[in-house]
N, C-alpha and C. Protein backbone atom coordinates (compact mmCIF):
# COMPACT_ATOMS: atom_id res chain seq x y z
N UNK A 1 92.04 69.02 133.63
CA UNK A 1 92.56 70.38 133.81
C UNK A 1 91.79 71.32 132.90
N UNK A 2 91.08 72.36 133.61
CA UNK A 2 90.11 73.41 132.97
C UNK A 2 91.15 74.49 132.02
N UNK A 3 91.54 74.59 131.10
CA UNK A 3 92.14 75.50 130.14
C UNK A 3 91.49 76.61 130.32
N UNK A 4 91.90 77.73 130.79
CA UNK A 4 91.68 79.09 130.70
C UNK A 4 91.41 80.00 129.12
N UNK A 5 91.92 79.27 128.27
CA UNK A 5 92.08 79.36 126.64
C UNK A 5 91.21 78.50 126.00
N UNK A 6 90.54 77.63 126.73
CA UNK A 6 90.34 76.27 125.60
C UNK A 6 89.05 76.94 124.69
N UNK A 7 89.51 76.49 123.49
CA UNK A 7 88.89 77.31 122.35
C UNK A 7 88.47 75.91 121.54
N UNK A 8 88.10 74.82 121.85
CA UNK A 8 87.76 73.64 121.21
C UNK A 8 86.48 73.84 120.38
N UNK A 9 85.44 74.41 121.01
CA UNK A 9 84.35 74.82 120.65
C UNK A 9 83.54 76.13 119.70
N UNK A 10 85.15 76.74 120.08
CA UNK A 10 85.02 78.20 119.38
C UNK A 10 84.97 78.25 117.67
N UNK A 11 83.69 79.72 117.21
CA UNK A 11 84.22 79.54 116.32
C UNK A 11 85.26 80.65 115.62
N UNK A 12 85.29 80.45 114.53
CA UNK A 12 86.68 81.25 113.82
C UNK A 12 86.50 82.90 114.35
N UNK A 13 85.19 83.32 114.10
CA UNK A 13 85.21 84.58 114.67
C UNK A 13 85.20 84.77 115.91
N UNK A 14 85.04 83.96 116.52
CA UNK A 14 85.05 83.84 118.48
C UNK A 14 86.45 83.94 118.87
N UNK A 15 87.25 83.11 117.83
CA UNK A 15 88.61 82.67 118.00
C UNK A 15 89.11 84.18 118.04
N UNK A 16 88.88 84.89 116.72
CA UNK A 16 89.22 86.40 116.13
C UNK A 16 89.55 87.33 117.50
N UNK A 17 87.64 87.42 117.67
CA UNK A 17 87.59 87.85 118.71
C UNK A 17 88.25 87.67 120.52
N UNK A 18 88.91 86.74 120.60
CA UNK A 18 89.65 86.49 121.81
C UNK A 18 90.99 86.56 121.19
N UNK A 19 91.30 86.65 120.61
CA UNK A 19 92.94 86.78 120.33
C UNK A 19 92.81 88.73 120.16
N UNK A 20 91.42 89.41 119.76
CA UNK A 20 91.62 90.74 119.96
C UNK A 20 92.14 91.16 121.29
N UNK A 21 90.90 90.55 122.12
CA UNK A 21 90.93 90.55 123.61
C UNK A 21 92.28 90.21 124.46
N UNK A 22 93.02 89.56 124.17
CA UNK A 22 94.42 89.27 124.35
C UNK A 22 95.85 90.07 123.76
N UNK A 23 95.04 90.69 122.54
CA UNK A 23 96.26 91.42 121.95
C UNK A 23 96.09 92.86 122.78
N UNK A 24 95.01 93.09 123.25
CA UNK A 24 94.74 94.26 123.81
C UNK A 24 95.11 94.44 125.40
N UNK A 25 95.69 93.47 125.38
CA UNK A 25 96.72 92.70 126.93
C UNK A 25 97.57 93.02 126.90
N UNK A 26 98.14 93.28 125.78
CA UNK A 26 99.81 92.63 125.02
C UNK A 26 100.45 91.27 125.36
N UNK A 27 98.87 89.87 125.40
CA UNK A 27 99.32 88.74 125.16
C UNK A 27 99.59 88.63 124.07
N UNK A 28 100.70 88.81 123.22
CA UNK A 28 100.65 88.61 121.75
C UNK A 28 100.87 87.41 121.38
N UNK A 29 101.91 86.53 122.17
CA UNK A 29 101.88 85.08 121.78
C UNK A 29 100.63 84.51 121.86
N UNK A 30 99.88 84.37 122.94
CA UNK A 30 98.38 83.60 123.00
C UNK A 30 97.47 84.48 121.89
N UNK A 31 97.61 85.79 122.09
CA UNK A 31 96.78 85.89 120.75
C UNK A 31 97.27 85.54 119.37
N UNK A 32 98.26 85.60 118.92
CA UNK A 32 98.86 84.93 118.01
C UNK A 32 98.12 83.00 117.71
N UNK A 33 97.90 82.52 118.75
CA UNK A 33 97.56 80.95 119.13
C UNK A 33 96.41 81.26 118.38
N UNK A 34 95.35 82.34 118.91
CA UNK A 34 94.03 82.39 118.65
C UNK A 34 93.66 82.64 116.89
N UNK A 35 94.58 83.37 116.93
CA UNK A 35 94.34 84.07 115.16
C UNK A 35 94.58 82.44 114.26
N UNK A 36 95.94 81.83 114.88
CA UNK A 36 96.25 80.87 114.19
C UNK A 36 95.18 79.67 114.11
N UNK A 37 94.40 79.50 115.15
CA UNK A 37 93.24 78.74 115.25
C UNK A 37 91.77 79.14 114.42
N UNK A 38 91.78 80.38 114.43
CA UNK A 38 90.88 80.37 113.24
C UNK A 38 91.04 80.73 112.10
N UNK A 39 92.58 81.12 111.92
CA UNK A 39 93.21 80.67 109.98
C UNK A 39 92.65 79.03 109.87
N UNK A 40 93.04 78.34 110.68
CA UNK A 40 92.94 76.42 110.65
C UNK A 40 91.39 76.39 110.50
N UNK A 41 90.52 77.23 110.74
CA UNK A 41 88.84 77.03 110.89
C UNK A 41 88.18 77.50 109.57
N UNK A 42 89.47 78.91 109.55
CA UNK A 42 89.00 79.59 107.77
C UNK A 42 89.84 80.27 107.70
N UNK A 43 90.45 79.78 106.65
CA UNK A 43 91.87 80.19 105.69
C UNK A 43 91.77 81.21 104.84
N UNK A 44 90.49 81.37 104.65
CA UNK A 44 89.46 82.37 103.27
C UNK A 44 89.62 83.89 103.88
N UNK A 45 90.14 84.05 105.43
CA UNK A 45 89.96 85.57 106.30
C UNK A 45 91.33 86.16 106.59
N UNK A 46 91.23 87.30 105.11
CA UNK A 46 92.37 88.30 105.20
C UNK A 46 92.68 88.61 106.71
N UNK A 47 91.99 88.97 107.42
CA UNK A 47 91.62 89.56 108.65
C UNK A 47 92.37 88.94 109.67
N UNK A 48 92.48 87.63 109.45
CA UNK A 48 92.99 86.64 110.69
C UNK A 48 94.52 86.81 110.23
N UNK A 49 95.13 86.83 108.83
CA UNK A 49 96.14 86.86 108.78
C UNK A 49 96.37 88.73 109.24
N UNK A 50 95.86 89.06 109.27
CA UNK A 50 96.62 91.14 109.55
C UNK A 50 96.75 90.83 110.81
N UNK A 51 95.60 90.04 111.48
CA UNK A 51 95.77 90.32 113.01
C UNK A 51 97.26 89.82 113.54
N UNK A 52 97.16 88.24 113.29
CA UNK A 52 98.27 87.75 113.40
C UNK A 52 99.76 88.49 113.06
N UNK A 53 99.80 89.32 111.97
CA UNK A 53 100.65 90.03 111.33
C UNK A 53 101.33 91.36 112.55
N UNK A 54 99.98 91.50 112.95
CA UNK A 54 100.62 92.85 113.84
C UNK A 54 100.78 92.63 115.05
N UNK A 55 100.48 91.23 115.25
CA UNK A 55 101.19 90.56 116.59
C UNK A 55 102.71 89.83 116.55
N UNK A 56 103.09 89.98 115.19
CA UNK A 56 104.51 89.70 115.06
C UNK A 56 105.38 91.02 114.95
N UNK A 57 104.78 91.86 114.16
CA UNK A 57 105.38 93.33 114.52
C UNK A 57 105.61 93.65 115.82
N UNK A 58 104.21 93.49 116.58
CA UNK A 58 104.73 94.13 117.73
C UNK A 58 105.93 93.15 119.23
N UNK A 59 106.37 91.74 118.28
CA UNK A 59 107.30 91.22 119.16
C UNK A 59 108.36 90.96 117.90
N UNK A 60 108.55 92.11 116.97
CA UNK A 60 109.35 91.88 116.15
C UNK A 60 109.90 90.93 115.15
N UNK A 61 109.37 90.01 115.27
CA UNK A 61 109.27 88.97 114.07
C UNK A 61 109.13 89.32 112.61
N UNK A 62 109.78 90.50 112.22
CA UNK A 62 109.31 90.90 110.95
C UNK A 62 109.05 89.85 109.64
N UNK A 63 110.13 89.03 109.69
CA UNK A 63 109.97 87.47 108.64
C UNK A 63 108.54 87.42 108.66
N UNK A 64 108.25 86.76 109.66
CA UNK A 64 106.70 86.28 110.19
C UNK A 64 105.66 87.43 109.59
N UNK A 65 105.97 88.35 109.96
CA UNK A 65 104.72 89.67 109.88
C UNK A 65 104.54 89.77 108.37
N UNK A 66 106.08 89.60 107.52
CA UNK A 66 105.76 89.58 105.99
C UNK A 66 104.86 88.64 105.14
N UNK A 67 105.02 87.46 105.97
CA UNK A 67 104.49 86.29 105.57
C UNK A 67 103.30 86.50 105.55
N UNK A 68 102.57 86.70 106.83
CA UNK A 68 100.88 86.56 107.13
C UNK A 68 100.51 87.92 105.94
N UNK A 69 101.54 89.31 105.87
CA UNK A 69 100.71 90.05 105.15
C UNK A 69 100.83 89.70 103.96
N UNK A 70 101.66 88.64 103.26
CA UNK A 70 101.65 88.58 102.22
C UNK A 70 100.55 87.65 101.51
N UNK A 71 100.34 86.45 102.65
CA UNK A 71 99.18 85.37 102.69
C UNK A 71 97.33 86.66 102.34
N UNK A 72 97.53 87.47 103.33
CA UNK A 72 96.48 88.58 103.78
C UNK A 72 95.62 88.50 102.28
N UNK A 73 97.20 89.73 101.66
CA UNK A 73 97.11 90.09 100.33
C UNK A 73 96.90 89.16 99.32
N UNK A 74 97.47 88.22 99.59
CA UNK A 74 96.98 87.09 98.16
C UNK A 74 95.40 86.67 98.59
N UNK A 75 94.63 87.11 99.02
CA UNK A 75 93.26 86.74 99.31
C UNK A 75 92.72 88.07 99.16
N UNK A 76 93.27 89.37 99.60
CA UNK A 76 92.61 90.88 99.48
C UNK A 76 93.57 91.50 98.89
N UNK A 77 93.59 91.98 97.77
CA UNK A 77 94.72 92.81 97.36
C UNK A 77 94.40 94.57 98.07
N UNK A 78 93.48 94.63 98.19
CA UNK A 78 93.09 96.03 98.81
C UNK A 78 92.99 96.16 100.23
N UNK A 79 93.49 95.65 100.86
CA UNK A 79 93.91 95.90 102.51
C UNK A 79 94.94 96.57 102.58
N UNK A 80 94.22 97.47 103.32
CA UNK A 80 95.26 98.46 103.32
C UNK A 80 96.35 98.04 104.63
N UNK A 81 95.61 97.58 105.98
CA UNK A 81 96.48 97.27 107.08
C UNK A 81 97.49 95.97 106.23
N UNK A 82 97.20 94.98 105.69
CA UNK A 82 98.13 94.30 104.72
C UNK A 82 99.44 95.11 104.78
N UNK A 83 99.35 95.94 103.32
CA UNK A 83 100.20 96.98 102.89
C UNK A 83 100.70 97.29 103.51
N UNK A 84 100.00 98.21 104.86
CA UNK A 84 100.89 98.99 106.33
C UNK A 84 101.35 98.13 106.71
N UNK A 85 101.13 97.23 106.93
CA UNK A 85 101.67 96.32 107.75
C UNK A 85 102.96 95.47 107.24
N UNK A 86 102.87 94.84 105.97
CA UNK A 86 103.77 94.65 105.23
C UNK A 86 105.29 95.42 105.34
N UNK A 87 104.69 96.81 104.91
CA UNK A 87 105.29 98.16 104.78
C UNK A 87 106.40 98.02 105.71
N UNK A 88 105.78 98.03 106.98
CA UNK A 88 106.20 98.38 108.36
C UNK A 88 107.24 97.09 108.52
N UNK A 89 107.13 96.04 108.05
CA UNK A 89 108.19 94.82 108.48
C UNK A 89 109.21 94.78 107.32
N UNK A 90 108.54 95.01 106.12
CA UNK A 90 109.80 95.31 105.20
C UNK A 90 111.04 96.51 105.37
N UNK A 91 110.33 97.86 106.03
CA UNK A 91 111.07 98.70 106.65
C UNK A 91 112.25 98.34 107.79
N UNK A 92 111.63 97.59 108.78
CA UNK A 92 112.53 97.26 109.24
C UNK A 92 113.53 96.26 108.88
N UNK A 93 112.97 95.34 107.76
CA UNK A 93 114.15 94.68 107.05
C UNK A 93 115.23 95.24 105.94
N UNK A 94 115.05 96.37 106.02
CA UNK A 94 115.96 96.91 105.28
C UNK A 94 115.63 96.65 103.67
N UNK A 95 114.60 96.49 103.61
CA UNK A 95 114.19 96.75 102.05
C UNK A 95 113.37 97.83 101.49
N UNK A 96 114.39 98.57 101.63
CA UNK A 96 113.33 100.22 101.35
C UNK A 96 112.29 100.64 100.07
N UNK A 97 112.77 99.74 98.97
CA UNK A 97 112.12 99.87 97.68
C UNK A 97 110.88 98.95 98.04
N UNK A 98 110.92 98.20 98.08
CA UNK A 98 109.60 97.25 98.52
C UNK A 98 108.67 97.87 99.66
N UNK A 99 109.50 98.61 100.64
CA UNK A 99 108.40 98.76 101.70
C UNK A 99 108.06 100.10 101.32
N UNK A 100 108.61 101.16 100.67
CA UNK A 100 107.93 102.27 100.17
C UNK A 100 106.92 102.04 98.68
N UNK A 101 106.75 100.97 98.30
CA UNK A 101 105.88 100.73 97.26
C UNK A 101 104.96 100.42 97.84
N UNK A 102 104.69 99.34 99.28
CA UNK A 102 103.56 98.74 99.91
C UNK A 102 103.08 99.27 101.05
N UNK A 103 103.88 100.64 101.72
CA UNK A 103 103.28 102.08 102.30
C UNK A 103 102.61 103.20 101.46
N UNK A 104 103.32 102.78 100.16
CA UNK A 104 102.39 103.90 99.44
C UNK A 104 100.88 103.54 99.03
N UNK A 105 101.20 102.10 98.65
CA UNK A 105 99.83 101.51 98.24
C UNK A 105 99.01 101.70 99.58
N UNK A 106 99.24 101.27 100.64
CA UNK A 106 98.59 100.95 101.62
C UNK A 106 97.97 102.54 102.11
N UNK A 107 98.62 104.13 101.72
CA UNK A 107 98.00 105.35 101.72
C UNK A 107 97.60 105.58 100.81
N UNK A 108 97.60 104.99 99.61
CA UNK A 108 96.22 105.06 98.22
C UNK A 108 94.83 104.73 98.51
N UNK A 109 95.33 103.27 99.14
CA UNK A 109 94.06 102.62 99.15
C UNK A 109 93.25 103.10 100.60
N UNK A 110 94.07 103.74 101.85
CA UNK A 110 93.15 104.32 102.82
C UNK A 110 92.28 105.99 101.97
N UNK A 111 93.03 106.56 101.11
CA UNK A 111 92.63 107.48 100.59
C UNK A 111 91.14 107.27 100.03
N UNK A 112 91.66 106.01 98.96
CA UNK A 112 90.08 105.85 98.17
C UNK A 112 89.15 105.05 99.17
N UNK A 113 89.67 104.18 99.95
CA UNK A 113 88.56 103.71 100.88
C UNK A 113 87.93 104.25 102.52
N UNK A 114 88.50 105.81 102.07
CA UNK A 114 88.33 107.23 102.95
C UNK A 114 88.19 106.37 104.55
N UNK A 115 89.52 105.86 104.62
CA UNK A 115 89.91 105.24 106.14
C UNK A 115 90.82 106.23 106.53
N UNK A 116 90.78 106.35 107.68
CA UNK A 116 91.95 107.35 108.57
C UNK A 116 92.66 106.84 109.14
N UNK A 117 93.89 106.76 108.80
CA UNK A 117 94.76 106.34 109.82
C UNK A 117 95.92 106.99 109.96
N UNK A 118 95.30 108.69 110.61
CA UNK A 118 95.95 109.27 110.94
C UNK A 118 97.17 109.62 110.21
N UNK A 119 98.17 109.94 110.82
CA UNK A 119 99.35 110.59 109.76
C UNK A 119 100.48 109.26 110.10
N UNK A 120 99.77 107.85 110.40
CA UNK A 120 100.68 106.69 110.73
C UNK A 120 101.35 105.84 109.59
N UNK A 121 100.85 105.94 108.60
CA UNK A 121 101.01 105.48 107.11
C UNK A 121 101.98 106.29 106.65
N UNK A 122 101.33 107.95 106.62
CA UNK A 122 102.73 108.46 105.77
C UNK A 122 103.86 108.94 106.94
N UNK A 123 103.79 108.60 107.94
CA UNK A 123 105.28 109.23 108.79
C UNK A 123 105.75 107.50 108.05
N UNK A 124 105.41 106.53 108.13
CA UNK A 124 105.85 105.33 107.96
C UNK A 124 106.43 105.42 106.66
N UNK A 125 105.36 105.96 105.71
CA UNK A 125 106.17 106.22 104.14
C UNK A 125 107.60 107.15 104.12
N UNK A 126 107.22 108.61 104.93
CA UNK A 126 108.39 109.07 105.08
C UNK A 126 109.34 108.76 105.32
N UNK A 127 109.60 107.89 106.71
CA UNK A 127 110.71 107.34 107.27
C UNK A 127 111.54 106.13 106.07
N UNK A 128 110.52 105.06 105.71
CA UNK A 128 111.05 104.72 104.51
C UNK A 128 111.98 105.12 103.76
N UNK A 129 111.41 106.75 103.00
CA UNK A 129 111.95 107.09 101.83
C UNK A 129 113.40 107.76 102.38
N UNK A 130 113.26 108.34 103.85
CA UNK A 130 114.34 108.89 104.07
C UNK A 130 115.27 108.09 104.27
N UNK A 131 114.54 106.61 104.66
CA UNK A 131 116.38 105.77 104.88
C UNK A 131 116.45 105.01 103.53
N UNK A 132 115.52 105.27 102.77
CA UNK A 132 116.17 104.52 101.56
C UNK A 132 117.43 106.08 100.88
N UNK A 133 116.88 107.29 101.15
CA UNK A 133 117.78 108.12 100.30
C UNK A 133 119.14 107.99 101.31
N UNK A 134 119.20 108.13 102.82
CA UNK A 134 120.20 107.20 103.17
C UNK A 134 121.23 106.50 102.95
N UNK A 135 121.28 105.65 102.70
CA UNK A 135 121.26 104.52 102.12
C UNK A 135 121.76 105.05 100.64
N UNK A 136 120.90 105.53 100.26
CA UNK A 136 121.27 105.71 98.68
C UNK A 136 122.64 107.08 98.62
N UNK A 137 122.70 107.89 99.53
CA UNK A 137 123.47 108.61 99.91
C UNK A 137 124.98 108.29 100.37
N UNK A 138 124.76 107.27 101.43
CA UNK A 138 125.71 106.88 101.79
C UNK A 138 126.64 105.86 100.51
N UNK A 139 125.74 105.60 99.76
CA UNK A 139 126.86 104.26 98.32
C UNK A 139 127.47 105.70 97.62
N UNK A 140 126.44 106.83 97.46
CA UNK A 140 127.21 107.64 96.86
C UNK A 140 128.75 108.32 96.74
N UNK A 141 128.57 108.31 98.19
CA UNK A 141 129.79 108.93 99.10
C UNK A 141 130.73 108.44 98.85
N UNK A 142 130.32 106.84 99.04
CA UNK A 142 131.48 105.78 98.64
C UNK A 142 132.17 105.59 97.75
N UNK A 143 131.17 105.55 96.50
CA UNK A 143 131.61 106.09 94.96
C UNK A 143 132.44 107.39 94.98
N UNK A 144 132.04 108.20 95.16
CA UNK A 144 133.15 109.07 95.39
C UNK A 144 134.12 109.28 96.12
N UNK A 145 134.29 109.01 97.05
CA UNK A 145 135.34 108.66 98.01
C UNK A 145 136.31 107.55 97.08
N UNK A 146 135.87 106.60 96.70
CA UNK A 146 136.66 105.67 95.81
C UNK A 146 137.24 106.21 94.86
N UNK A 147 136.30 106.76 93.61
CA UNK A 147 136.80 107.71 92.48
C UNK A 147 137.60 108.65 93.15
N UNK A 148 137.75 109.14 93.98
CA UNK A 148 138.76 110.36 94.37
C UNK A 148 140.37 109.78 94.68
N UNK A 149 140.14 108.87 95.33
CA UNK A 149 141.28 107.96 95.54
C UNK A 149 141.73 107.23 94.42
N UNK A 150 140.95 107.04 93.47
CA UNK A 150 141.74 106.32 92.17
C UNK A 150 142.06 107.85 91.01
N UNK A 151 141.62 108.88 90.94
CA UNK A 151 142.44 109.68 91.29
C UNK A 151 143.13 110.19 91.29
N UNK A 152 143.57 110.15 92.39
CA UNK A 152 144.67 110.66 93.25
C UNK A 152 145.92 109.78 92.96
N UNK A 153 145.26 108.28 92.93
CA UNK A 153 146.81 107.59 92.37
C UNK A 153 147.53 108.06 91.15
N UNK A 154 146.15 108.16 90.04
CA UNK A 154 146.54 108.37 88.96
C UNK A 154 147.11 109.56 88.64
N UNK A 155 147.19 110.37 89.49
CA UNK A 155 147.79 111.64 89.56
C UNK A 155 149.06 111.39 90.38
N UNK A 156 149.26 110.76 91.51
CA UNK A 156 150.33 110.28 92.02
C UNK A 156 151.01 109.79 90.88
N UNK A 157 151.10 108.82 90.06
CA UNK A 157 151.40 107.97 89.76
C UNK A 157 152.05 108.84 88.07
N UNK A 158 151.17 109.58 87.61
CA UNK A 158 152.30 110.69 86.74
C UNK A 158 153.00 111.08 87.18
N UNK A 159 152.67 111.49 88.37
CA UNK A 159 153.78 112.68 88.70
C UNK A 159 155.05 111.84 89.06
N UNK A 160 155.18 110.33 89.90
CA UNK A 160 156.47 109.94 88.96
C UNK A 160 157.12 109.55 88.36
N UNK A 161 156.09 109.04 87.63
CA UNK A 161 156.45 109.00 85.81
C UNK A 161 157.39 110.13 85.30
N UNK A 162 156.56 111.40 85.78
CA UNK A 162 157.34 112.63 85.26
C UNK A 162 158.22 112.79 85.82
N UNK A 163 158.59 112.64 87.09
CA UNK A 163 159.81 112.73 87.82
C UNK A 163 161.19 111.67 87.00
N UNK A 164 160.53 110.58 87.04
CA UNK A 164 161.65 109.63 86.58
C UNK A 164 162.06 110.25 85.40
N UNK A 165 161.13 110.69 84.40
CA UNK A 165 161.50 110.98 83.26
C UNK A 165 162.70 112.56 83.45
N UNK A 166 162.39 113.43 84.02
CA UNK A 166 163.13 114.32 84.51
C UNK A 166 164.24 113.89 84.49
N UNK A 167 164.37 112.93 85.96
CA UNK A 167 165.69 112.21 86.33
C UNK A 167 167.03 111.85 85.19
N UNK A 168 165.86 111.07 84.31
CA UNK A 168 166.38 110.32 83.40
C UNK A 168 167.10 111.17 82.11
N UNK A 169 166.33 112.35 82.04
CA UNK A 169 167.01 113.56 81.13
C UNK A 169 167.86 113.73 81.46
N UNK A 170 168.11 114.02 83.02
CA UNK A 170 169.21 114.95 83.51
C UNK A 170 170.15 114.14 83.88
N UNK A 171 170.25 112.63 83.82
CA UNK A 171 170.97 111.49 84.26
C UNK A 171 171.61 111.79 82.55
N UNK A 172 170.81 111.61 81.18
CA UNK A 172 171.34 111.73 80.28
C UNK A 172 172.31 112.84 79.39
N UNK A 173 171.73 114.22 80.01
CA UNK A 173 172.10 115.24 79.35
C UNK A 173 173.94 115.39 80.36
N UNK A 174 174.03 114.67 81.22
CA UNK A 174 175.10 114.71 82.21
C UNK A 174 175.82 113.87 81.71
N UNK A 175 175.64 112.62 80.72
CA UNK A 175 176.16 111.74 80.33
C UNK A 175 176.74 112.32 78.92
N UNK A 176 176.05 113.10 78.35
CA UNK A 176 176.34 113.55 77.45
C UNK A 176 176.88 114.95 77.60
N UNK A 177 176.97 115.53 78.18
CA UNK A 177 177.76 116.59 78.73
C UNK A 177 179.50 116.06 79.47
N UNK A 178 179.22 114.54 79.76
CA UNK A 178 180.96 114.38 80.31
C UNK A 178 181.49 113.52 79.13
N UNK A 179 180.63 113.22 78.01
CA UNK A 179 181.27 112.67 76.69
C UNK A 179 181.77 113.91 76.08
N UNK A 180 180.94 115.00 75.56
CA UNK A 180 181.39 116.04 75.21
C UNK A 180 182.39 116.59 75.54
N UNK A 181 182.98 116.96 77.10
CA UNK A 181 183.81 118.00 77.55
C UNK A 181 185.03 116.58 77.28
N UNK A 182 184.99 115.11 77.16
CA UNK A 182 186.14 114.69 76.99
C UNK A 182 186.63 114.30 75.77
N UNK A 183 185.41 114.59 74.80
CA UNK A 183 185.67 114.57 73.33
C UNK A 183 186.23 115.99 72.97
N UNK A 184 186.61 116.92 73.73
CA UNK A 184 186.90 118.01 73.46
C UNK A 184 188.52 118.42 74.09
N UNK A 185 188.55 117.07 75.24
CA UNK A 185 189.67 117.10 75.99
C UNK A 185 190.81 116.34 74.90
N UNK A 186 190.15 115.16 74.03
CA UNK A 186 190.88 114.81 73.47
C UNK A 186 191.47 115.19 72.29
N UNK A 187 190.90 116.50 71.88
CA UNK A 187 191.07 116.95 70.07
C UNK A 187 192.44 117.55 70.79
């Protein structure tokens, strides 16, 4: 059986190169196959892990997408698609401090390595920071919403104190007002 894929012969950059050719399909699983076949050929290529990386982004695998960019980065610390990419899966995992540190890096390092990528980095940084303040907004609320209600007890909670105490005057001064009028009945 003739494999339409068979990559036995291929090498790591051939591999690269047909898993481009496939991602540009939106085969992302088979290109995913391809990237992974020439990580196994050469482990040494940041490159094979980004690719792979943004073929898990784009079928949502963010776990996965962190992984390869994190593999990326421990071989290139200056990749910037790394970073974006990273960025972009930590964002959607809900780790806003982490993914706005590795969107920002990732628009430093397109800055100094005068790459363009468009305004896709910082809408990505933006969105970040806005759901981390979010987020940071919403615990606020809570905090206060809580503190208002504790409060409110504690203000409840004098007032009937003070009431009882009231009560308790006027329970007494009545007690002592029908001792009086009968200590007076008796002289």
């Amino acid at each position: 059986k003739n494999n339409v894929y068979s990559t036995a012969n291929y090498s790591d950059s051939d591999l690269k190169d047909q898993g481009n050719r496939l991602f540009s399909v939106r085969k992302y699983e088979d290109a995913i196959g391809c990237y992974t076949k020439a990580i196994i050929k050469n482990p040494a290529k940041p490159t094979y892990f980004t690719n792979r990386a943004l073929c898990h982004l784009k079928m949502k695998r963010w776990d996965l997408a962190c992984q390869d960019c994190r593999k990326a980065l421990d071989l290139d610390q200056t990749l910037v698609k790394g970073h974006f990419f990273l960025g972009q899966s930590l964002l959607e995992l809900e780790s806003y401090d982490e993914a706005i540190k590795h969107l920002q890096r990732a628009c430093d390092l397109a800055k100094e390595q005068r790459r363009n990528f468009g305004d896709d980095i910082a809408s990505q940084l933006r969105l970040a920071r806005k759901k981390r303040f979010n987020v940071q907004e919403e615990k606020r609320i809570c905090k206060e919403i809580e503190l208002q209600t504790y409060i409110n007890r504690l203000i409840n909670d004098d007032m009937r104190n003070r009431l009882d105490k009231v009560k308790l005057d006027e329970t007494l001064n009545e007690e002592a007002a029908t001792e009086q009028s009968s200590s007076i009945v008796q002289e």
